[in-house]
C-alpha atoms as a PDB file:
ATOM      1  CA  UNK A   1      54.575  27.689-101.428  1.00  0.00           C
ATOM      2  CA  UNK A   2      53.865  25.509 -98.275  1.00  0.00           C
ATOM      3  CA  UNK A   3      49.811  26.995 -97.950  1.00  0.00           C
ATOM      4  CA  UNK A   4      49.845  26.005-101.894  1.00  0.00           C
ATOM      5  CA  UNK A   5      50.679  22.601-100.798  1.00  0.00           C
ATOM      6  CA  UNK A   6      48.406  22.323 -98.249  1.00  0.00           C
ATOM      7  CA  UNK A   7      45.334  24.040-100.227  1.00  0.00           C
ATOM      8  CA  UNK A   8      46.422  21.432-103.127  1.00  0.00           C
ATOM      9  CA  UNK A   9      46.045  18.281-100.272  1.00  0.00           C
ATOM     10  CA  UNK A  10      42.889  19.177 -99.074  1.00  0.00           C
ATOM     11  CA  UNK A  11      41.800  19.587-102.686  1.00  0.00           C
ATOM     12  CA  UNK A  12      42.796  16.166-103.302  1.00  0.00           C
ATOM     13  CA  UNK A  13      41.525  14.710-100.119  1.00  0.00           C
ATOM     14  CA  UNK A  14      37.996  16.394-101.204  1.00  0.00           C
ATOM     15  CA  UNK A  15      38.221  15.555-105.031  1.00  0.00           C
ATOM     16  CA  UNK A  16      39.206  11.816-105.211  1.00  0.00           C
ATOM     17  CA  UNK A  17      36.317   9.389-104.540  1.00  0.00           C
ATOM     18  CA  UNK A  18      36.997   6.514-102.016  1.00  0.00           C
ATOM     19  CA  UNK A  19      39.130   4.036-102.477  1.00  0.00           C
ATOM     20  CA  UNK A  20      37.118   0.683-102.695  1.00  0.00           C
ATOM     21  CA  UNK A  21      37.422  -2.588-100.690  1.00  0.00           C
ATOM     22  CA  UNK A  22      39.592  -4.996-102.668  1.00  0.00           C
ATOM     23  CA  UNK A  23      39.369  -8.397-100.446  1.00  0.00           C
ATOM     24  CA  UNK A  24      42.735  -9.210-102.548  1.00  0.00           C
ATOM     25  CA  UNK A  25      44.922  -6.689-100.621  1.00  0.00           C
ATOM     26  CA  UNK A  26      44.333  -8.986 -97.344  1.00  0.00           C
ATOM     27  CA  UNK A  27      45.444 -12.412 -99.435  1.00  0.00           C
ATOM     28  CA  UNK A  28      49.118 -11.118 -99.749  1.00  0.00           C
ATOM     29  CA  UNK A  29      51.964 -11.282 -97.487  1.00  0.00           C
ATOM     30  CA  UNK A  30      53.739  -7.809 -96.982  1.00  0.00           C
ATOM     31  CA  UNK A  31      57.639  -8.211 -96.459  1.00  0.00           C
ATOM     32  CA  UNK A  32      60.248  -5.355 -94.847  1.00  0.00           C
ATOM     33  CA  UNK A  33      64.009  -5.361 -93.183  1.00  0.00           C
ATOM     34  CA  UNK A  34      65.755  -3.443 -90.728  1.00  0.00           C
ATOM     35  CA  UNK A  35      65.686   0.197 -92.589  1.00  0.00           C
ATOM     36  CA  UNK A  36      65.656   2.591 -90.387  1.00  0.00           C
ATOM     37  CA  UNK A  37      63.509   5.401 -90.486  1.00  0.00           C
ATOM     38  CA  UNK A  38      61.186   4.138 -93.227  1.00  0.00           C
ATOM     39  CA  UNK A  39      61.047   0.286 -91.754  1.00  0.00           C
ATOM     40  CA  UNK A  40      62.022  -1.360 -88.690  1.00  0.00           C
ATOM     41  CA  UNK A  41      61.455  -3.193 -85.834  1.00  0.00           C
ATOM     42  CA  UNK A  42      60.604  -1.439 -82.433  1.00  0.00           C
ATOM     43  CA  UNK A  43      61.948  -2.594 -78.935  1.00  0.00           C
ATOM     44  CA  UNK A  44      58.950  -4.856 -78.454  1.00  0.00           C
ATOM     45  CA  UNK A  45      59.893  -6.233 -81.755  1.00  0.00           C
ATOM     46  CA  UNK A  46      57.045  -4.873 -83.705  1.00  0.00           C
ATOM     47  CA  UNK A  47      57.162  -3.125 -87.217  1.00  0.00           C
ATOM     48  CA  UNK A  48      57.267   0.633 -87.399  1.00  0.00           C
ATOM     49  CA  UNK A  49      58.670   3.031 -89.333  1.00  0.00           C
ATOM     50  CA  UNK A  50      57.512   5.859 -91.963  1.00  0.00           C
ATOM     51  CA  UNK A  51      56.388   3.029 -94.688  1.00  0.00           C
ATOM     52  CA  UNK A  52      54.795   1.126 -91.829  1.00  0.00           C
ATOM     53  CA  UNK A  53      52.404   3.624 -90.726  1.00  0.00           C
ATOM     54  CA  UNK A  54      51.751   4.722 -94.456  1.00  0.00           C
ATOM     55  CA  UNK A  55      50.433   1.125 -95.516  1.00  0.00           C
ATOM     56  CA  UNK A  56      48.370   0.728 -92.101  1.00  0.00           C
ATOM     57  CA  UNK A  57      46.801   4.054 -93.409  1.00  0.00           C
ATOM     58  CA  UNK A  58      46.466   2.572 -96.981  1.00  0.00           C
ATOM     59  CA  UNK A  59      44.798  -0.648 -95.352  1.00  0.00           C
ATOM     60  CA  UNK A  60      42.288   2.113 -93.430  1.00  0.00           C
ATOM     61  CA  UNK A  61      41.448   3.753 -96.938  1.00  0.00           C
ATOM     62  CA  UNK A  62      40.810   0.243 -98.460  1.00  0.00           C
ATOM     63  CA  UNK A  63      39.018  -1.089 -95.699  1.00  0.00           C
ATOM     64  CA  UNK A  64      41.436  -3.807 -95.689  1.00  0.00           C
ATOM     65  CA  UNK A  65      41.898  -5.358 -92.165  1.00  0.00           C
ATOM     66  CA  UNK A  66      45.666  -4.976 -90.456  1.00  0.00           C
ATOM     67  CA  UNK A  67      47.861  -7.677 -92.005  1.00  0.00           C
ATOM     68  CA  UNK A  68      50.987  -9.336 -90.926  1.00  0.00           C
ATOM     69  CA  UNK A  69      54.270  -7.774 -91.894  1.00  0.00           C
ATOM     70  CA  UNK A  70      57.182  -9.987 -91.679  1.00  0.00           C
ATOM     71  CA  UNK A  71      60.860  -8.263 -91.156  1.00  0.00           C
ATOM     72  CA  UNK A  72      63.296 -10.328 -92.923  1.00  0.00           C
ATOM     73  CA  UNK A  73      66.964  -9.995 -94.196  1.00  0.00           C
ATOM     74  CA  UNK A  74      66.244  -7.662 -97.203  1.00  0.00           C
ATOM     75  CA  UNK A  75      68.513 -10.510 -99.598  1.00  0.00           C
ATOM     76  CA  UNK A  76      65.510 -13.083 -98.176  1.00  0.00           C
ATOM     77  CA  UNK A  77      62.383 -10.461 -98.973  1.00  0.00           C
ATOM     78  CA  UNK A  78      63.691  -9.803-102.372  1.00  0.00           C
ATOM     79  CA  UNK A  79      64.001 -13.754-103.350  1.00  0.00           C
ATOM     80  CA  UNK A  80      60.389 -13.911-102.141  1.00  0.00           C
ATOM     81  CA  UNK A  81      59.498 -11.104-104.287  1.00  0.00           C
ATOM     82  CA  UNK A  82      60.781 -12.860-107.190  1.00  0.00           C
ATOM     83  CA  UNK A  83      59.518 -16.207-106.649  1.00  0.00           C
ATOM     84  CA  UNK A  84      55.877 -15.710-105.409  1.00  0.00           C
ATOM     85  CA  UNK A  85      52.922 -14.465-106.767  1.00  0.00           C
ATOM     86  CA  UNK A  86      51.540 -12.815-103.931  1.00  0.00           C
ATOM     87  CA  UNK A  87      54.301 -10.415-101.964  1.00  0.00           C
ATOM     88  CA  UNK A  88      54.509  -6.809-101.382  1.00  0.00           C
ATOM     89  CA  UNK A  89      57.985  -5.776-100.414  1.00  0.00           C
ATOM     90  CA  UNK A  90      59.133  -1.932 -99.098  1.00  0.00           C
ATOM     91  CA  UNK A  91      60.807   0.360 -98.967  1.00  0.00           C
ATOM     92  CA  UNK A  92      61.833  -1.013-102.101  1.00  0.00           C
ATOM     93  CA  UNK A  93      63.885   1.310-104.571  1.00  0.00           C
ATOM     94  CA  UNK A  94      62.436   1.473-107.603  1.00  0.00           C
ATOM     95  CA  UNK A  95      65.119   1.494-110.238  1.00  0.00           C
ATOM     96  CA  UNK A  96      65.709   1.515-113.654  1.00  0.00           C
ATOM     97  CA  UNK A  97      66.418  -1.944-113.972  1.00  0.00           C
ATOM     98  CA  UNK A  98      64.090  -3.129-111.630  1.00  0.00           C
ATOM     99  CA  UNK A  99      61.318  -1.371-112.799  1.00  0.00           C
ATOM    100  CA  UNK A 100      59.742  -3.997-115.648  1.00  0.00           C
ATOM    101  CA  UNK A 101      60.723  -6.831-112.705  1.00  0.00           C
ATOM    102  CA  UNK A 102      57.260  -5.877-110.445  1.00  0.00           C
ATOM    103  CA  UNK A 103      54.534  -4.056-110.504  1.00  0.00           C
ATOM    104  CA  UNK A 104      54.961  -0.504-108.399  1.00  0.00           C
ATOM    105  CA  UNK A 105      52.536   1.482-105.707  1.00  0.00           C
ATOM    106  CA  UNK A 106      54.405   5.018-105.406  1.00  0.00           C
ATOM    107  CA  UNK A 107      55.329   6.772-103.543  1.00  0.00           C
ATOM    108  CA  UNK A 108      57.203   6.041-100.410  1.00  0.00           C
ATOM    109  CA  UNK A 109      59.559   8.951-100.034  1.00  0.00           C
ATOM    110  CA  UNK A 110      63.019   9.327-101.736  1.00  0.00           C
ATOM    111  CA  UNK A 111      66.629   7.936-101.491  1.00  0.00           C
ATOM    112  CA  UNK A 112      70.039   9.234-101.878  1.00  0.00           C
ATOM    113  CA  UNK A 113      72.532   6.613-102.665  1.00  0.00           C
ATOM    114  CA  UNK A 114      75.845   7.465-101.419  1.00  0.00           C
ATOM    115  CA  UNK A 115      78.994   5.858-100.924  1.00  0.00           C
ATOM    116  CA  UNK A 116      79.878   7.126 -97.283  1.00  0.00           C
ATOM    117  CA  UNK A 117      83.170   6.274 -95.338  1.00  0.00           C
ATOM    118  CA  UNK A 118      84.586   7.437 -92.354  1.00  0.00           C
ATOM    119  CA  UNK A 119      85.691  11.392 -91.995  1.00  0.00           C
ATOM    120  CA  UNK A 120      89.045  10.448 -90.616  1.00  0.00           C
ATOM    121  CA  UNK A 121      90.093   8.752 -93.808  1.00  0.00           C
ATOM    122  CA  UNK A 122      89.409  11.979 -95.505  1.00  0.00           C
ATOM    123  CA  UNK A 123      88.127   9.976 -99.110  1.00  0.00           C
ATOM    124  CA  UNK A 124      87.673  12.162-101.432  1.00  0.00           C
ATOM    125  CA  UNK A 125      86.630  11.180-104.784  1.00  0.00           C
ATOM    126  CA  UNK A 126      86.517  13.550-107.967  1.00  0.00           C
ATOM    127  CA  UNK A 127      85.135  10.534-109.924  1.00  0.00           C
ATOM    128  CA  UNK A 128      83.218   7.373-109.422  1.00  0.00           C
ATOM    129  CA  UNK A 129      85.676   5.021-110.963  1.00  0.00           C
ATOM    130  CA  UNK A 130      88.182   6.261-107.979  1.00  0.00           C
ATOM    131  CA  UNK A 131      86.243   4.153-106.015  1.00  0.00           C
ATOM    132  CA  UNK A 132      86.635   1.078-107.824  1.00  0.00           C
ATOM    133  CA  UNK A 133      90.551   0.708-105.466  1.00  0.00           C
ATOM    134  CA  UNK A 134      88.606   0.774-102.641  1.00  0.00           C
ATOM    135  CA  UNK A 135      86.525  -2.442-100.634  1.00  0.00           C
ATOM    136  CA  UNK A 136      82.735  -1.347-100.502  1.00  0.00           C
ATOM    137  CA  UNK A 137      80.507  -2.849 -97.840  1.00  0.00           C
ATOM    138  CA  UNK A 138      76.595  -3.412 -99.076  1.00  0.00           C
ATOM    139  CA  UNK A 139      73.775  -5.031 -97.947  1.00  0.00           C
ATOM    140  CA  UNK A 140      72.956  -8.012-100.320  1.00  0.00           C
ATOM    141  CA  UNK A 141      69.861  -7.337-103.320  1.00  0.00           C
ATOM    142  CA  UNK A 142      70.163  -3.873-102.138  1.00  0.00           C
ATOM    143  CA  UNK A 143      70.373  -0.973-104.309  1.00  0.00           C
ATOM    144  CA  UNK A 144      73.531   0.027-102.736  1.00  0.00           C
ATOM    145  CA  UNK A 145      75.254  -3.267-104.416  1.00  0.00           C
ATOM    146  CA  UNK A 146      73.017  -3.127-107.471  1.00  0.00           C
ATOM    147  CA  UNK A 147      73.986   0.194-108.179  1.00  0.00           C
ATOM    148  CA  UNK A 148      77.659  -0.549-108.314  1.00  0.00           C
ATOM    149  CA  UNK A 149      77.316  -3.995-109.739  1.00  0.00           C
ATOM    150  CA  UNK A 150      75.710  -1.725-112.284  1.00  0.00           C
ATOM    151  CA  UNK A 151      78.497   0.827-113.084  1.00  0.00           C
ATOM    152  CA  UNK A 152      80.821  -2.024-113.060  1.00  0.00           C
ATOM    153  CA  UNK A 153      82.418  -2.394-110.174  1.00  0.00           C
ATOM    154  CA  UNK A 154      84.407  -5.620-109.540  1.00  0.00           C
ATOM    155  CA  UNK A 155      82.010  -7.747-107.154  1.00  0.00           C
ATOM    156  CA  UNK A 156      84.921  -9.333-105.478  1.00  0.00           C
ATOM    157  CA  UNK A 157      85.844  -5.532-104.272  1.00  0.00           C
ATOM    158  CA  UNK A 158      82.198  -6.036-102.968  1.00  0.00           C
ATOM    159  CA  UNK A 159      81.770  -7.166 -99.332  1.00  0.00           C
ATOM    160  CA  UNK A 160      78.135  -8.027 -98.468  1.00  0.00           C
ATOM    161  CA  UNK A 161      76.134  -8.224 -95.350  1.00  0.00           C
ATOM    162  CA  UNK A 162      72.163  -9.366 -94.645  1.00  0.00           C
ATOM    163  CA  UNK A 163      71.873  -5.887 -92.328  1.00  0.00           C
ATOM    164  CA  UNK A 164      72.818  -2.228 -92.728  1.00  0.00           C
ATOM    165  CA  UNK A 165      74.139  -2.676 -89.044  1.00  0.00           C
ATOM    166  CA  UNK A 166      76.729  -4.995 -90.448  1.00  0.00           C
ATOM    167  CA  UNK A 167      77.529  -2.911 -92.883  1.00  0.00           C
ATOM    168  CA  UNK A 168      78.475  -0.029 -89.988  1.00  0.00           C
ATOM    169  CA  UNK A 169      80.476  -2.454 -88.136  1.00  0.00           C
ATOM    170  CA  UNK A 170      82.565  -3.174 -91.492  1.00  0.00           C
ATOM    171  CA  UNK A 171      83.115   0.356 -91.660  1.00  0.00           C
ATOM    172  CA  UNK A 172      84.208   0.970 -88.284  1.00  0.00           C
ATOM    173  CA  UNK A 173      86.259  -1.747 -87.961  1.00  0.00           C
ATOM    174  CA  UNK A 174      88.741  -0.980 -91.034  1.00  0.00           C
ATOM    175  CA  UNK A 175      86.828  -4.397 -92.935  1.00  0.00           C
ATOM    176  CA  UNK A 176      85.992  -1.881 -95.748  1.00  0.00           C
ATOM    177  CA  UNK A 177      86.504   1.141 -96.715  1.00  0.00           C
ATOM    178  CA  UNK A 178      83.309   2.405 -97.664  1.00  0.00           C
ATOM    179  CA  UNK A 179      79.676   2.022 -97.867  1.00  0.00           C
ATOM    180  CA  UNK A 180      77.238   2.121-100.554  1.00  0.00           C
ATOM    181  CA  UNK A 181      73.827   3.211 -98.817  1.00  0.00           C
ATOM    182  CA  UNK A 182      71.120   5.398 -98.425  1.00  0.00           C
ATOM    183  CA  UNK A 183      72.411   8.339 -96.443  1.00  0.00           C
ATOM    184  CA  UNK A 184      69.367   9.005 -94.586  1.00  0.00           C
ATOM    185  CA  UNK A 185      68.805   4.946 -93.587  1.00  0.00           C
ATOM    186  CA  UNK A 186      72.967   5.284 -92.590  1.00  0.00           C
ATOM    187  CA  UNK A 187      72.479   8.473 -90.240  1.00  0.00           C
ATOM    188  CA  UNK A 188      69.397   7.120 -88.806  1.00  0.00           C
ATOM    189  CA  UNK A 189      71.341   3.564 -88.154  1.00  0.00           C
ATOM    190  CA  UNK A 190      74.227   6.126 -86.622  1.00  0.00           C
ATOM    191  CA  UNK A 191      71.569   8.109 -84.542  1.00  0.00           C
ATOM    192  CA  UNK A 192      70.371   5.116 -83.201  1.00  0.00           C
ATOM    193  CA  UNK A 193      73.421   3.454 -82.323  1.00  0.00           C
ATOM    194  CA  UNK A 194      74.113   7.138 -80.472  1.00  0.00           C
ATOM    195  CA  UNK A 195      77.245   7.686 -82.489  1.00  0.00           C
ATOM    196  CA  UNK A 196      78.567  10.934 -83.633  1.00  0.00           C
ATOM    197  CA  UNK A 197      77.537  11.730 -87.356  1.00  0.00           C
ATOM    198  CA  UNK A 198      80.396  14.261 -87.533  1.00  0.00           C
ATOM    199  CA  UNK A 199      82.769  10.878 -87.747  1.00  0.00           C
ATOM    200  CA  UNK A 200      81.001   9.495 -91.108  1.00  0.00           C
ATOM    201  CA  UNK A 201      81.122  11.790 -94.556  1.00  0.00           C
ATOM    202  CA  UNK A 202      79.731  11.365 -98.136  1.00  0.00           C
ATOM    203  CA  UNK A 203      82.643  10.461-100.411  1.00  0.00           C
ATOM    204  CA  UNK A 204      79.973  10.302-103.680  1.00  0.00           C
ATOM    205  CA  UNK A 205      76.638  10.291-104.534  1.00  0.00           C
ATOM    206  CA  UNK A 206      75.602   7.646-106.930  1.00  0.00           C
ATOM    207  CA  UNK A 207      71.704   7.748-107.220  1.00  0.00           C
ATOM    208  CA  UNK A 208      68.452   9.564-106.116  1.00  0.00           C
ATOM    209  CA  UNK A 209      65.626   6.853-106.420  1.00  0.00           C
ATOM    210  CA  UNK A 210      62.516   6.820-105.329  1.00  0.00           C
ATOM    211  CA  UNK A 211      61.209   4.458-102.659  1.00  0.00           C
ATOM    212  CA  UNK A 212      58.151   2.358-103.631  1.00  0.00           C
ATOM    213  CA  UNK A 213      55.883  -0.680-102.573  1.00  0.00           C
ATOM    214  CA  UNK A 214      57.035  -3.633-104.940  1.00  0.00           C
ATOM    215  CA  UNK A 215      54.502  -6.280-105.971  1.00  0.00           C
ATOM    216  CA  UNK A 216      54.958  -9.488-107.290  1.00  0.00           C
ATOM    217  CA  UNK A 217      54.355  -9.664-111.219  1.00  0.00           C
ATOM    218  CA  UNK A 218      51.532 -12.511-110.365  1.00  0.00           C
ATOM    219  CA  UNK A 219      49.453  -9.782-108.406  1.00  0.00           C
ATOM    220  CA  UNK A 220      46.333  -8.470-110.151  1.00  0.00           C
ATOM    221  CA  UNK A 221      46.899  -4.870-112.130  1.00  0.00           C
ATOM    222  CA  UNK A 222      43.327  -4.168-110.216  1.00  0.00           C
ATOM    223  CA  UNK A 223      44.806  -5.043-106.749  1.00  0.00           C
ATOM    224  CA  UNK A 224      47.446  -2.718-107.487  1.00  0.00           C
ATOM    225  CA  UNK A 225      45.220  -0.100-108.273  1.00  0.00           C
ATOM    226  CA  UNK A 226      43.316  -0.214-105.552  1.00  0.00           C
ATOM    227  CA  UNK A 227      46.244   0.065-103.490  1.00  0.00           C
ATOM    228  CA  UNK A 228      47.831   2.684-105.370  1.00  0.00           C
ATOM    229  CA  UNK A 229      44.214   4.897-105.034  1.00  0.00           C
ATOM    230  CA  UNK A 230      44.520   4.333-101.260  1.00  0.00           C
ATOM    231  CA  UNK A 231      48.113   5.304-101.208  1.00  0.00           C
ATOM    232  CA  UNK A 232      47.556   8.048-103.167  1.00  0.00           C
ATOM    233  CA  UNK A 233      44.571   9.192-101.039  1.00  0.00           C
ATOM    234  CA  UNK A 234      47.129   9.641 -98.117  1.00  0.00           C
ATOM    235  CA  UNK A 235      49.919  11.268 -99.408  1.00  0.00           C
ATOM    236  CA  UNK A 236      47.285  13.993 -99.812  1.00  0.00           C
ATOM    237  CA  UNK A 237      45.928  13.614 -96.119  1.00  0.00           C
ATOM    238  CA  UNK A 238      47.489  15.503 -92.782  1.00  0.00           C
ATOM    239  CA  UNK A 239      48.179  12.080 -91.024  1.00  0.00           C
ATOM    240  CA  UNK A 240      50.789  11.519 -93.766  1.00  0.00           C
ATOM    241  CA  UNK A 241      52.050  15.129 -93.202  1.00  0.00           C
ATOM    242  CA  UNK A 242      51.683  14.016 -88.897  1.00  0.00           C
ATOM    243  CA  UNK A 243      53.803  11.240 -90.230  1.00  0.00           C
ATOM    244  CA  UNK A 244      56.626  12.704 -92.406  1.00  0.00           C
ATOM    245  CA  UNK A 245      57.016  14.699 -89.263  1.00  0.00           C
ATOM    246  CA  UNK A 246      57.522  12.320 -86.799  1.00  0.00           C
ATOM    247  CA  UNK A 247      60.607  10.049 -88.577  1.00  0.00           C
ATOM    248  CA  UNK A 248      61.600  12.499 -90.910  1.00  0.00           C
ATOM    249  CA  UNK A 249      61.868  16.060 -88.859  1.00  0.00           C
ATOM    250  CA  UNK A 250      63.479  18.900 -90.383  1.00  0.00           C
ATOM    251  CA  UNK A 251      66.865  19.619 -89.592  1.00  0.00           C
END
């Protein structure tokens, strides 16, 4: 299966024509958070991350010169999403309600949505409307609190921060009793912070989405394209493989 994969890249790579210059791509401003592995910012307070290095290779297949990516709250980047004409936002989720909000580039990679708490509370949940008793911690505009605000949970039960690290430091500190996340953002937040994962367990799953870039509804459908045909171009390629590797290793 895996040498079908790779046979099926390199066909790709070989098949697809170029991706053209579109001067647009360099006119808009290109918004992340704190969201660890796929966005973040490094200890000389740079961006990184899995998404990072994936649109710096989409700006090399559209011969678009390196742009400015701002790390904001993620409650900040989505308002600007919404309001301006000219934003890219990721990793965004891309989910069934959002979906006729922007216009989509896909894909990033691909979230589970769990609501997590800690092992010694020993949650268990044999439905989802269990969890309405219990105070959940989100990040605000994330698909986390969107998800629940979804199924109907009671937004005062709700407790929302502008970081995922706040979110952890609810948890920990009794403040709530779960978290609605994505588990692999939460275990690489719990890696990073060098804390033991075997302290932390999935008490539900809500979701699987897929992660996306998220365009304003004012940016052209060909600007889009063009992106998308860049993207596109490397998911097929071996620096995306070189990539996937490096913040996303096998266990």
């Amino acid at each position: 299966m895996r040498s079908w994969i790779v046979t099926l890249s390199l066909l790709l790579t070989i098949i697809m024509p170029a991706a053209q210059a579109n001067p647009a791509l360099a006119q808009l401003h290109y918004l992340s958070e704190e969201y660890r592995p796929f966005n973040y910012s490094d200890e000389a307070g740079q961006p990184t991350g899995l998404a990072v290095e994936l649109l710096q290779q989409v700006w090399q297949q559209t011969q678009t010169p390196p742009q400015p990516i701002s790390i904001l709250p993620w409650a900040r980047g989505y308002y600007l999403l919404t309001q301006k004409p000219n934003v890219v936002l990721f990793a965004t989720a891309r989910t069934e309600a959002r979906d006729p909000l922007f216009k989509w580039a896909c894909p990033i990679g691909y979230a589970e949505i769990v609501l997590l708490g800690l092992a010694s509370r020993k949650l268990s949940l044999q439905r989802l409307e269990e969890a309405q008793q219990y105070t959940i911690g989100a990040v605000r505009a994330d698909v986390g609190e969107q998800l629940l605000l979804n199924h109907g949970f009671d937004e005062q039960k709700i407790m929302t921060a502008n970081r995922l690290a706040q979110t952890l430091k609810m948890l920990s500190s009794g403040r709530v009793d779960l978290v609605s996340t994505n588990k692999t953002t939460f275990m690489s937040l719990i890696a990073a912070q060098r804390l033991d994962p075997a302290h932390y367990q999935v008490a539900w799953t809500l979701s699987s989405e897929q992660f996306c870039f998220a365009f304003s509804q004012g940016v052209d459908d060909g600007t889009v394209k063009a992106f998308q045909d860049g993207l596109t171009r490397v998911l097929a390629s071996s620096e995306y493989q070189q990539i996937q590797r490096k913040y996303l290793p096998a266990p």
